[in-house]
C-alpha atoms as a PDB file:
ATOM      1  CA  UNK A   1      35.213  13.469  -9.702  1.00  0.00           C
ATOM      2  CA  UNK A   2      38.853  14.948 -10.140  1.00  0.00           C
ATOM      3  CA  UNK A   3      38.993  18.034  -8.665  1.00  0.00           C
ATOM      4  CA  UNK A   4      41.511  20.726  -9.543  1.00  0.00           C
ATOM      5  CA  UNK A   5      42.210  24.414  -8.069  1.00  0.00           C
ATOM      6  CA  UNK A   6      42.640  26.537 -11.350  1.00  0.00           C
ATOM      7  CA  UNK A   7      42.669  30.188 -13.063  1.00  0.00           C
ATOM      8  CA  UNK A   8      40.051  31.196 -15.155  1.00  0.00           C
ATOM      9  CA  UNK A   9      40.362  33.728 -17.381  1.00  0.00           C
ATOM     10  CA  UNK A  10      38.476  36.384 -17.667  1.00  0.00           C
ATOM     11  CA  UNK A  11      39.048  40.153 -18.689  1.00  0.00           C
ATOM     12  CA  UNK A  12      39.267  41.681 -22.636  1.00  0.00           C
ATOM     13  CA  UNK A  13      41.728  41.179 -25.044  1.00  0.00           C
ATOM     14  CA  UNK A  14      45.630  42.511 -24.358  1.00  0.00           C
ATOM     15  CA  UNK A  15      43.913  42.980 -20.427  1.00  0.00           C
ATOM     16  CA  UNK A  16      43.254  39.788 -18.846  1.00  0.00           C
ATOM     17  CA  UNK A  17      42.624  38.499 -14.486  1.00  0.00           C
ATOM     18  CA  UNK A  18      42.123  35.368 -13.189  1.00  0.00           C
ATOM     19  CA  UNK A  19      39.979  34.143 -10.721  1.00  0.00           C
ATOM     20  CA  UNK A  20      41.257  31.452  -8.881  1.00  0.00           C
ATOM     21  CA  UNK A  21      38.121  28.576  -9.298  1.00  0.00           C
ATOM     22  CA  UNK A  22      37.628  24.909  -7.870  1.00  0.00           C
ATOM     23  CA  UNK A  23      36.375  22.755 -10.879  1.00  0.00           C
ATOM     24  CA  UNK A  24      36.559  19.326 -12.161  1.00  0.00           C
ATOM     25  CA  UNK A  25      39.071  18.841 -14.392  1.00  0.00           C
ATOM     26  CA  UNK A  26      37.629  17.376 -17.015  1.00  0.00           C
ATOM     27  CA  UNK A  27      35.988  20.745 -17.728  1.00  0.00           C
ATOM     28  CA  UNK A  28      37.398  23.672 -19.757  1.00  0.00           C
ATOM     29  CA  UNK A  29      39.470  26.376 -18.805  1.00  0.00           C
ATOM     30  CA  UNK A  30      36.932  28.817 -18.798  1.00  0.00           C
ATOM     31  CA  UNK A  31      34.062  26.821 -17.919  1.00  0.00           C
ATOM     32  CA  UNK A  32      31.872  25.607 -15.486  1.00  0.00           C
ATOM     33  CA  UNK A  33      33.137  25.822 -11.635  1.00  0.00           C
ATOM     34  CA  UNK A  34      32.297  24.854  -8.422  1.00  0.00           C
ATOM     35  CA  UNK A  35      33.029  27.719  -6.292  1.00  0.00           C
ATOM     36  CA  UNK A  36      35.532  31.208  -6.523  1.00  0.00           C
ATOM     37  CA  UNK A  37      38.037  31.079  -3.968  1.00  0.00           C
ATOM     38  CA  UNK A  38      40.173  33.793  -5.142  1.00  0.00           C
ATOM     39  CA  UNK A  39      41.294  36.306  -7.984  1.00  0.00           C
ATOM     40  CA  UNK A  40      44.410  37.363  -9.293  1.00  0.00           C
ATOM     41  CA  UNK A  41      45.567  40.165 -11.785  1.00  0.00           C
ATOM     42  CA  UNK A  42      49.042  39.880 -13.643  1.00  0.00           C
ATOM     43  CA  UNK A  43      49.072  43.325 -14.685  1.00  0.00           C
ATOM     44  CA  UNK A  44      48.986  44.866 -11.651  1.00  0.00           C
ATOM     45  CA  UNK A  45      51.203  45.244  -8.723  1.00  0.00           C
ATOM     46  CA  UNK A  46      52.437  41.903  -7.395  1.00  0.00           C
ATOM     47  CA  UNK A  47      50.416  41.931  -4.120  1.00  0.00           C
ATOM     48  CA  UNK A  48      47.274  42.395  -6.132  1.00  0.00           C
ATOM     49  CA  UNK A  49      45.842  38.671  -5.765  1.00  0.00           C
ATOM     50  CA  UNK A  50      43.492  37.650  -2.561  1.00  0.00           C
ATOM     51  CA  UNK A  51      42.798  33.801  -2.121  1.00  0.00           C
ATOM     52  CA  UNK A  52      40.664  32.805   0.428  1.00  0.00           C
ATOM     53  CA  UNK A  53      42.711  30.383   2.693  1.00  0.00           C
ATOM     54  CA  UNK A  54      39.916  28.627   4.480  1.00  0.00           C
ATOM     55  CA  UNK A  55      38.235  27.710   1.481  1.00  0.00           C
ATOM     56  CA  UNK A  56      41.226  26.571  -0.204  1.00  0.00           C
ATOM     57  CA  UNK A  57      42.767  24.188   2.317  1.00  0.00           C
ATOM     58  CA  UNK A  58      39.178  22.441   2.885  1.00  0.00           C
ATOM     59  CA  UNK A  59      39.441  21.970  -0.885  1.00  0.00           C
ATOM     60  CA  UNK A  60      42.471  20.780  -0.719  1.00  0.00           C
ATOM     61  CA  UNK A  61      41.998  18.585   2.543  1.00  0.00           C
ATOM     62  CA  UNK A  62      39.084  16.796   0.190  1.00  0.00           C
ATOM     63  CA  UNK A  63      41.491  15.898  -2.222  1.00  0.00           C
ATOM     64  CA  UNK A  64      41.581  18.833  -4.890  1.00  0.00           C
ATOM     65  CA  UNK A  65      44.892  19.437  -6.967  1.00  0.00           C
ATOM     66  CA  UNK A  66      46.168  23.209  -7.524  1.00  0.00           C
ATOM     67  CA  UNK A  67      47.842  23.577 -10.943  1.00  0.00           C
ATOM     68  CA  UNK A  68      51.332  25.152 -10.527  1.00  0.00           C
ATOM     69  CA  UNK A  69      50.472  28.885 -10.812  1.00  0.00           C
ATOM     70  CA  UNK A  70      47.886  28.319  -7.903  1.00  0.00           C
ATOM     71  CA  UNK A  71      50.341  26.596  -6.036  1.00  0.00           C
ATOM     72  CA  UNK A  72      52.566  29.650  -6.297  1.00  0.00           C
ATOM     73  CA  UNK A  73      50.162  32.006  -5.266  1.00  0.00           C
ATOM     74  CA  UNK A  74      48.587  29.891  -2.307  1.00  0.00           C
ATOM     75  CA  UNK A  75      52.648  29.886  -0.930  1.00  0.00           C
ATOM     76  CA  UNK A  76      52.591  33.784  -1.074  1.00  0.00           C
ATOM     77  CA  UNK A  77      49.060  34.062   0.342  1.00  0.00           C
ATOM     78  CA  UNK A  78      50.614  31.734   3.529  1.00  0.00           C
ATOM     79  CA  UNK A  79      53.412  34.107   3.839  1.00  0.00           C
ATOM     80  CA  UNK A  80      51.646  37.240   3.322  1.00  0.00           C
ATOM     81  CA  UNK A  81      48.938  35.881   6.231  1.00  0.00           C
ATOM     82  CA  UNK A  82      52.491  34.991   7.973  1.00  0.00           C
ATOM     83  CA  UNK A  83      53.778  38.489   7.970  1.00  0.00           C
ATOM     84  CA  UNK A  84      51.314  40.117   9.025  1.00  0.00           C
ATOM     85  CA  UNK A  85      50.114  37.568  11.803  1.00  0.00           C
ATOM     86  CA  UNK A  86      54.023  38.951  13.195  1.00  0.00           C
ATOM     87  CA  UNK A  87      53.621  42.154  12.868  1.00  0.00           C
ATOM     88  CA  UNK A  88      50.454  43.010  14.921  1.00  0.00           C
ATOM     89  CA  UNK A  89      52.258  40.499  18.136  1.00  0.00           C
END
């Protein structure tokens, strides 16, 4: 089973967020999943997106793939846990 690290969309027309799913890839965009690890909304501010970090680096330690836009946001999750890691020391 190919596992990828995706968005799904979900929200109304003109108005849409994402969660952030693992799913197989073979499925479609806004189907089945295996488990939410995160959400994300576009049309918000830009720091309003949470992934859960644990969950997504066992996924990815078992092989899963993030598509591009969950790459991106994984980065600034890592540097957001960064920052503020810093700033309480």
């Amino acid at each position: 089973m190919a596992v990828r690290i995706r968005l799904k969309r979900e929200g109304t027309r003109n108005c849409p967020f994402y969660r952030v799913v693992v799913t197989d890839r073979r499925h479609p965009r806004d189907g089945r999943f295996i488990e939410i690890v995160g959400r994300y909304n576009p049309r918000s501010r830009e720091s309003d997106f949470s992934v859960e970090l644990s969950r997504v680096e066992y996924w990815l330690g078992v092989g899963a793939q993030p598509s591009q836009t969950v790459r991106d946001l994984i980065k600034k999750a890592r540097g957001r846990q960064q920052d503020q890691v810093s700033s309480v020391a």
